[in-house]
Protein backbone atom coordinates (compact mmCIF):
# COMPACT_ATOMS: atom_id res chain seq x y z
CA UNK A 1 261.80 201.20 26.02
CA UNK A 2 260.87 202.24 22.90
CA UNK A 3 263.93 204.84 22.40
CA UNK A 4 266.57 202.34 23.60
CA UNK A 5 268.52 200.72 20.64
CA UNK A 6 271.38 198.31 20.93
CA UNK A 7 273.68 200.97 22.47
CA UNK A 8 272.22 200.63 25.47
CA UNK A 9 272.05 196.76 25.88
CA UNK A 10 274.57 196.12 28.54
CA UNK A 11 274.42 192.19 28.49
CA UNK A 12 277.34 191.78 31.33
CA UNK A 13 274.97 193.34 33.52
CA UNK A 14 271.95 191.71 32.72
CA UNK A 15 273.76 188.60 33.34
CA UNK A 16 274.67 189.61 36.58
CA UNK A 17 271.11 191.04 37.34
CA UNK A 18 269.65 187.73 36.27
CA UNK A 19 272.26 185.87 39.07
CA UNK A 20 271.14 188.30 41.77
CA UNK A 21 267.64 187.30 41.29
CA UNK A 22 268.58 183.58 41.11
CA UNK A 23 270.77 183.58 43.86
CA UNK A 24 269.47 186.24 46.37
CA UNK A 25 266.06 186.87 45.34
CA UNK A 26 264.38 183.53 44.36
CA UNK A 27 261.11 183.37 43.54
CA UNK A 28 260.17 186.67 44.67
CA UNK A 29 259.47 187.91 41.47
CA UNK A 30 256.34 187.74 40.30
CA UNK A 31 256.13 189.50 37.07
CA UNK A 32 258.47 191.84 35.36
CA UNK A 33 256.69 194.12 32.36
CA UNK A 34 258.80 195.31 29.09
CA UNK A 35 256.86 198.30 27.44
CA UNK A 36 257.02 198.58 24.22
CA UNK A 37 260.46 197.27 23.36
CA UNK A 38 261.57 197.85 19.96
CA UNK A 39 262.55 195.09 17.54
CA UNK A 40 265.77 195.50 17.31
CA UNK A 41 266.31 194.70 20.63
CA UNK A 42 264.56 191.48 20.08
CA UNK A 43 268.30 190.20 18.85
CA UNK A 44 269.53 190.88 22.46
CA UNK A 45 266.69 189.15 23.88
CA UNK A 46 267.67 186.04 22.00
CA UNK A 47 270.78 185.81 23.92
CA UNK A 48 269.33 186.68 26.87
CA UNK A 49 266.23 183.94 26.24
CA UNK A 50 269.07 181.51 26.38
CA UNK A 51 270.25 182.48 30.34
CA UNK A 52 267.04 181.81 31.54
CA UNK A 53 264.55 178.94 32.56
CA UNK A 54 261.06 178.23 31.08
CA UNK A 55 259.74 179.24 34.25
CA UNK A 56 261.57 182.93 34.29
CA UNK A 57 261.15 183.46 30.38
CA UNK A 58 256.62 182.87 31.55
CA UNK A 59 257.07 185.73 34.10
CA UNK A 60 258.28 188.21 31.18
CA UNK A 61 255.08 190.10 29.58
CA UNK A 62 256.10 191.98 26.67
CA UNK A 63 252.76 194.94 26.85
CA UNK A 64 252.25 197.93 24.40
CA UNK A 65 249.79 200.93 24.79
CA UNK A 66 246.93 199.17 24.44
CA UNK A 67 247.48 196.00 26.67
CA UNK A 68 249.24 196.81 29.50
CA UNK A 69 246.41 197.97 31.92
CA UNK A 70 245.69 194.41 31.87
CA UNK A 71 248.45 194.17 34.48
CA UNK A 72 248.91 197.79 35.74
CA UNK A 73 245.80 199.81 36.69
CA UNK A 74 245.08 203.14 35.19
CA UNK A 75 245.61 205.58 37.80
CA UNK A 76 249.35 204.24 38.60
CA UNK A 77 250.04 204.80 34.92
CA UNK A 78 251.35 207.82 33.34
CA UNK A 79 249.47 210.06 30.64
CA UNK A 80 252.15 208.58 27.65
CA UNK A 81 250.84 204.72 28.61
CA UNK A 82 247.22 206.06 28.75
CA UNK A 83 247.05 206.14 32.67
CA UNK A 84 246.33 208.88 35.25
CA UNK A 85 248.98 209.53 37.46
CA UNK A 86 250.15 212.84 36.98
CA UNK A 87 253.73 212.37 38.59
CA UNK A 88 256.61 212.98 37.06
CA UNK A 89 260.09 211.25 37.82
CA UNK A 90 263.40 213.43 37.78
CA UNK A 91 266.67 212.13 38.04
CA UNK A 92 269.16 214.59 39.84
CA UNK A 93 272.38 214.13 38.21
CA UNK A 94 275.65 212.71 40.96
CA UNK A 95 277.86 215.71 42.15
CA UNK A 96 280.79 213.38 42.68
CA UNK A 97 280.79 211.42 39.03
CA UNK A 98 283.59 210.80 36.91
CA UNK A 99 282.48 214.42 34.57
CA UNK A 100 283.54 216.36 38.11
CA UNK A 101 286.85 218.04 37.17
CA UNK A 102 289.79 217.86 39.69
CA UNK A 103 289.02 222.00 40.35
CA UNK A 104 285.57 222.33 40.98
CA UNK A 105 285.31 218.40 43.38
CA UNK A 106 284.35 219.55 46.79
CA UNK A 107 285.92 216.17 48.07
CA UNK A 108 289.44 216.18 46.01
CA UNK A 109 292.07 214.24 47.64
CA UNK A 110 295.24 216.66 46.35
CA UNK A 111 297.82 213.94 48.30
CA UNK A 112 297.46 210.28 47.79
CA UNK A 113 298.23 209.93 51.50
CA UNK A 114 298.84 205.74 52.08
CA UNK A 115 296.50 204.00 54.62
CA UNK A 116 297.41 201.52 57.73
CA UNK A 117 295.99 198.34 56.04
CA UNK A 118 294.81 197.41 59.91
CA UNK A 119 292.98 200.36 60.35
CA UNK A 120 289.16 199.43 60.67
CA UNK A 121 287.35 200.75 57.16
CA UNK A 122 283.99 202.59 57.26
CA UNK A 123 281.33 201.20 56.12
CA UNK A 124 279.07 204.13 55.58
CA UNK A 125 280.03 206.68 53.75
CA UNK A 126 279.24 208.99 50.79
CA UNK A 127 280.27 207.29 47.20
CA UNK A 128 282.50 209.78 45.72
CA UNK A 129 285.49 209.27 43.45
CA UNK A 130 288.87 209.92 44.73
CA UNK A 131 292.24 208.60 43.97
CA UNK A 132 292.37 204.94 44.93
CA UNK A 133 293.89 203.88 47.66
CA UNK A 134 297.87 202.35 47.77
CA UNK A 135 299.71 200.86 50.06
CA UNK A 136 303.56 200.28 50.98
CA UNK A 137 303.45 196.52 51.39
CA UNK A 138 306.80 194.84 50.28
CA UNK A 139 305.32 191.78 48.19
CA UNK A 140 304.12 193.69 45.48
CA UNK A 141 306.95 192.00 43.02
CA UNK A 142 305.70 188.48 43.82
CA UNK A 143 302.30 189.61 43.48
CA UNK A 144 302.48 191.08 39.94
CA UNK A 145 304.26 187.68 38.61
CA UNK A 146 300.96 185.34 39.72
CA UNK A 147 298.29 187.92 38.38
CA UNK A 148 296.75 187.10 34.60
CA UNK A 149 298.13 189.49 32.29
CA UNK A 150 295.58 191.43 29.98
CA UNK A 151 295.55 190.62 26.53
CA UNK A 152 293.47 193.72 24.82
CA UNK A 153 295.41 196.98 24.82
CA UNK A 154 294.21 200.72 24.47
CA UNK A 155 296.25 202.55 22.54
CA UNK A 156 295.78 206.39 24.03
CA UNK A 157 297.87 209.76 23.04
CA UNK A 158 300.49 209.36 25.76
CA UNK A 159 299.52 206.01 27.51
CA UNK A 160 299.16 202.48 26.27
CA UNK A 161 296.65 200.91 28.63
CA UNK A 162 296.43 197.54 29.53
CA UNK A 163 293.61 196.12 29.67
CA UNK A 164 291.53 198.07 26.82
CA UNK A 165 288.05 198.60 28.74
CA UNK A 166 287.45 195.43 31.74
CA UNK A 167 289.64 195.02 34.42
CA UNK A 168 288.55 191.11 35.36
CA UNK A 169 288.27 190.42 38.86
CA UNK A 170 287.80 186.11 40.06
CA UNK A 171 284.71 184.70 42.62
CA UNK A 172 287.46 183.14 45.07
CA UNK A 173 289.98 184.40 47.42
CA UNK A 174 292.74 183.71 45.24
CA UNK A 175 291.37 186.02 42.28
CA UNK A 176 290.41 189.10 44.15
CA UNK A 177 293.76 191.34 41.78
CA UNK A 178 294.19 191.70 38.36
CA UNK A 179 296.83 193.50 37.02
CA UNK A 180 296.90 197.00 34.84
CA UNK A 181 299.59 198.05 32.66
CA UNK A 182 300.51 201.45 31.60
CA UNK A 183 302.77 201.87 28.47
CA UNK A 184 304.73 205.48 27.82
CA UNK A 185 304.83 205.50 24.65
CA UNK A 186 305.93 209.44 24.60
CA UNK A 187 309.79 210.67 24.90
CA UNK A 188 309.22 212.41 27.92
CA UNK A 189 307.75 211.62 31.50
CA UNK A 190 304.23 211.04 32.32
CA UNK A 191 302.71 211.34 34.93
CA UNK A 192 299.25 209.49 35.92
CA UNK A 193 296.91 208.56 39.09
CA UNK A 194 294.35 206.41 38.78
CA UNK A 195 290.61 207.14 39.92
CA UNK A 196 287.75 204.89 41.74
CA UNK A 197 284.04 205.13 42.00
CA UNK A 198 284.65 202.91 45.45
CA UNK A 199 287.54 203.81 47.21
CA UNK A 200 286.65 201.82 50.04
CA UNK A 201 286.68 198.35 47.85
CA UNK A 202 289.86 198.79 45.89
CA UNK A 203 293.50 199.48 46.91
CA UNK A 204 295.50 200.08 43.90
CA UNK A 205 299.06 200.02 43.92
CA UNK A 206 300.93 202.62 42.92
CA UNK A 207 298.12 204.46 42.00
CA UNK A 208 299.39 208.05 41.44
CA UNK A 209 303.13 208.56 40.31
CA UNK A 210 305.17 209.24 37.22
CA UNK A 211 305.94 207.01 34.16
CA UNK A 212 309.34 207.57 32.58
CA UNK A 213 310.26 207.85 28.56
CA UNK A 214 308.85 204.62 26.67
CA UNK A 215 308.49 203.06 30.13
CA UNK A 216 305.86 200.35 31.26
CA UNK A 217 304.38 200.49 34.90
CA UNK A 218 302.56 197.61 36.15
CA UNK A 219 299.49 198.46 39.12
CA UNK A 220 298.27 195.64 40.92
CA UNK A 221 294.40 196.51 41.79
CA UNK A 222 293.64 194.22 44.67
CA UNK A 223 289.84 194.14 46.08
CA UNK A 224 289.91 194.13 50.05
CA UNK A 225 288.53 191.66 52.55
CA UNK A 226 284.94 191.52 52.82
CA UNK A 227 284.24 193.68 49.66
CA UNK A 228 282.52 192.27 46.42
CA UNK A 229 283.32 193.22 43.14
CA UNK A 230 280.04 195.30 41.29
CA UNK A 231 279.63 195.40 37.37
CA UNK A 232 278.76 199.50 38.31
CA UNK A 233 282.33 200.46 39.66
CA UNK A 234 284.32 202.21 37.70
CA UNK A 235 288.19 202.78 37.44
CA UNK A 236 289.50 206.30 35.90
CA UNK A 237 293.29 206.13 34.41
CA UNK A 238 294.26 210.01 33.89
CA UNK A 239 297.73 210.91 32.83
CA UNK A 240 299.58 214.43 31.72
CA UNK A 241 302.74 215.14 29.79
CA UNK A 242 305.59 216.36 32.54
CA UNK A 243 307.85 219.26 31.35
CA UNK A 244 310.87 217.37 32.85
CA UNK A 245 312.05 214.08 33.45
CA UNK A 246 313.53 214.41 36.99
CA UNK A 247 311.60 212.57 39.89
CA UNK A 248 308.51 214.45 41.18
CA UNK A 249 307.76 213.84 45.16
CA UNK A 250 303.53 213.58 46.28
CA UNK A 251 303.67 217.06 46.73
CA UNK A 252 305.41 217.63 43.56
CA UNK A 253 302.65 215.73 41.37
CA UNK A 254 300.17 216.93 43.61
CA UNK A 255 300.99 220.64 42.64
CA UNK A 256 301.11 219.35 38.75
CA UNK A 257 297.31 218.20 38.54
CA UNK A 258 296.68 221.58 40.43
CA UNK A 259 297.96 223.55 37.61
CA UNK A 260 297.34 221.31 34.84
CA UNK A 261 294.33 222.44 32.29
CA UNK A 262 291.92 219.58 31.32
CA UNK A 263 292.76 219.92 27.94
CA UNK A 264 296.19 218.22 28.56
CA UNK A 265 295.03 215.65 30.43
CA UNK A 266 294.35 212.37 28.78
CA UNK A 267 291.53 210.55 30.59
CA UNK A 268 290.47 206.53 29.98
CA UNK A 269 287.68 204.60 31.78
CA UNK A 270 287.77 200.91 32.87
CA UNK A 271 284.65 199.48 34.43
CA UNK A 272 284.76 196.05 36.43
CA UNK A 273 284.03 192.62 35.28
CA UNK A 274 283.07 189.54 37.22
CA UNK A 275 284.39 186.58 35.60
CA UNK A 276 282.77 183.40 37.30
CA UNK A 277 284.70 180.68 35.31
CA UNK A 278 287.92 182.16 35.53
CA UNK A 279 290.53 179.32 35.47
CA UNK A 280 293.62 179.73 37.63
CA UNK A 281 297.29 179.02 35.86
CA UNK A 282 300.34 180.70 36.59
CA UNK A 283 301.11 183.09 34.60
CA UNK A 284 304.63 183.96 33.41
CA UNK A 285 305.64 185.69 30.49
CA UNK A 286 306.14 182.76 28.56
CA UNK A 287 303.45 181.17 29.43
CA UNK A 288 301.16 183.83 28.50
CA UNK A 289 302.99 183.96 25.08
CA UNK A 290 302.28 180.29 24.67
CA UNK A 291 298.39 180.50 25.31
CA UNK A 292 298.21 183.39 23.05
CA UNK A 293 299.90 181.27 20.63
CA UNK A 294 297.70 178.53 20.77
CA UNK A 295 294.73 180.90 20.92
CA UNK A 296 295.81 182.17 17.73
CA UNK A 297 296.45 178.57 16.41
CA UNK A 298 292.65 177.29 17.38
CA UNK A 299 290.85 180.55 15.94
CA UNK A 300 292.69 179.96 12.74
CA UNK A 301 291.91 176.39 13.06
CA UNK A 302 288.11 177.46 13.48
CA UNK A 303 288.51 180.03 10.50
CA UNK A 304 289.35 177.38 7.90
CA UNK A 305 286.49 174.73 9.49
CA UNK A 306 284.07 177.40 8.86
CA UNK A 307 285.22 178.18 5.45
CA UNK A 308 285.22 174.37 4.73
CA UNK A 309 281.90 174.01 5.87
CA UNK A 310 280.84 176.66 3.54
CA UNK A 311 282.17 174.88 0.91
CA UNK A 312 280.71 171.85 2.06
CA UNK A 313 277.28 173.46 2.33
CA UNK A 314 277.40 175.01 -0.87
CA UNK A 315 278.24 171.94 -2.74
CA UNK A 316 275.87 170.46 -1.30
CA UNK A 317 273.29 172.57 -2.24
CA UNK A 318 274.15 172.18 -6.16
CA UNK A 319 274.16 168.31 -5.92
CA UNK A 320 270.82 168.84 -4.52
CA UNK A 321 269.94 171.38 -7.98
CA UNK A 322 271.65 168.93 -10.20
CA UNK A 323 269.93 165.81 -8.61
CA UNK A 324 266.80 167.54 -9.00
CA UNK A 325 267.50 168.39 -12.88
CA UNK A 326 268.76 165.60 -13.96
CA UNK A 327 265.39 163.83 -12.21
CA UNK A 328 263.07 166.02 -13.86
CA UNK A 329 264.48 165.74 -16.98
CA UNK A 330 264.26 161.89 -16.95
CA UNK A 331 260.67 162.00 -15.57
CA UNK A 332 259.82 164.39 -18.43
CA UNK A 333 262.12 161.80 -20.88
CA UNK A 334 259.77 159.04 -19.74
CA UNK A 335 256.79 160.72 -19.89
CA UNK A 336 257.05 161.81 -24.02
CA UNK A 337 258.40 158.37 -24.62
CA UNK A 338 255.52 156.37 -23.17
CA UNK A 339 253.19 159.15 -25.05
CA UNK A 340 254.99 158.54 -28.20
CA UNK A 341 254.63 154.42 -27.59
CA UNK A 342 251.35 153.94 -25.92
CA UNK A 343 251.50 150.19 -25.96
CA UNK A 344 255.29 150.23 -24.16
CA UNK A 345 258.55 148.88 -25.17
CA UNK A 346 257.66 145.63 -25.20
């Protein structure tokens, strides 16, 4: 660890590796060794210190160069921690990641062909990105009024999207969707698909259409039955300026993306957050305006407590000098007047 910096401190997902240990793992771990870790991660590790007990924080060992064959014998070290083993690790990098363009993917789905939601889904099968899946159900209006709304916004070329970077999936049944708004904030169409590391998890709804001048689209992105939501999936929003703003068919956009260059396609990547304390509340438009409102209202609140305390502190602290001053200055008052009158006042 001693090239890693704060850039690559990811602390949702050392939260959620810490659970998976607690929860699925427990005690089963006997030690876990941090080489050389720099100190400027040591302000991460504060927080992190915090999420754990006294009995995980003992099986930590934080080892240099010159200490840690005390727990790892030579020969299963490598040359750089002054071991023997002479193998190296490579990494091959995934053929099927998000930096595949839509041209050169083996595995491209050019339709976004809808799926019977009955239909029994396989359980193996190679993790590739693809568009993610939608369906024709008819309750998607009443589904889009009880989902949270984002608050955070990314504000893109030809999209506004909605939320900026987390889409924030629930732990119960109830809280398996969360909504994602797209803003057109062009004067012509747009039109956009969205992408999924796990197509198999997520059915997104619509998930590859066209967005009309200064529009808004709302997707539902619903996780399916007996699926869990991972902090490593990823969501892809791509969208591309359309020459005209009649209605494009499947096979219409489908023929777009085909002859669209990557240099006119504006791409945006969400990644998925568990949110364990998520409270349930109906959420309406007003309603949402409301808590934002009183959101606003308490960190204000907050603002001008802090700068109060400041104050508070700081006056303190020059009561504290003056105290101390004006004490000296009598101690050294009494001591040159009892010099000057050695046999007192009286």
């Amino acid at each position: 660890m001693s090239d890693s910096g704060l850039s690559n401190v990811d602390l949702d997902f050392v939260k959620y590796l810490i659970s998976c240990f607690e929860v699925y793992y427990p005690n089963l771990l006997s030690k876990m060794i941090m080489y050389e870790i720099p100190w400027i991660i040591n302000a991460a590790w504060k927080i992190v210190k915090t999420w754990l007990s006294p009995d995980a924080i003992n099986k930590l060992k934080f080892v240099s160069r010159g200490d840690i064959q005390t727990y790892i014998h030579p020969e299963h070290l490598p040359s750089h921690m002054g071991g023997t083993d002479s193998f190296i690790y490579s990494y091959p990098p995934l053929p099927d990641d998000f930096q595949t363009t839509m041209s050169d993917s083996p595995n491209r789905v050019d339709d976004f062909d809808t799926k019977d939601e009955d239909a029994e889904v396989p359980t193996l099968r190679i993790r590739k990105v693809c568009f993610a899946d939608e369906d024709e159900d008819g309750d998607d209006v009443s589904q889009v009024k009880t989902l949270w709304r984002p608050s955070t916004t990314y504000k893109g070329s030809l999209l506004h999207i909605s939320p900026a970077e987390e889409l924030d999936f629930g732990t119960t049944a109830s809280q398996r969707g969360c909504l994602l708004i797209l803003q057109n904030v062009t004067q012509t169409s747009v039109a956009y698909k969205v992408r999924t590391t796990a197509p198999e998890k997520y059915k997104v709804k619509p998930g590859n259409s066209s967005c009309a001048a200064a529009a808004t689209v709302e997707i539902t992105v619903n996780l399916r039955e007996g699926f869990q939501v991972s902090p490593l999936d990823r969501f892809l929003v791509m969208a591309a300026e359309l020459q005209s703003n009649a209605t494009f068919s499947q096979q219409d956009l489908a023929q777009f993306w085909d002859e669209t260059p990557q240099s006119k396609i504006m791409k945006h990547k969400l990644r998925c957050h568990i949110l364990h304390n998520r409270f349930v509340m109906v959420n309406t438009t007003k309603g949402h305006q409301d808590l934002h409102a009183t959101l606003l209202q308490l960190m204000a609140c907050s603002s001008r407590l802090d700068h109060k305390l400041d104050q508070c502190v700081w006056t303190q602290n020059v009561i504290m000098v003056v105290v101390m001053v004006l004490t000296t200055l009598w101690g050294l008052t009494l001591y040159f007047y009892v010099m000057q009158f050695p046999g007192g006042i009286f």
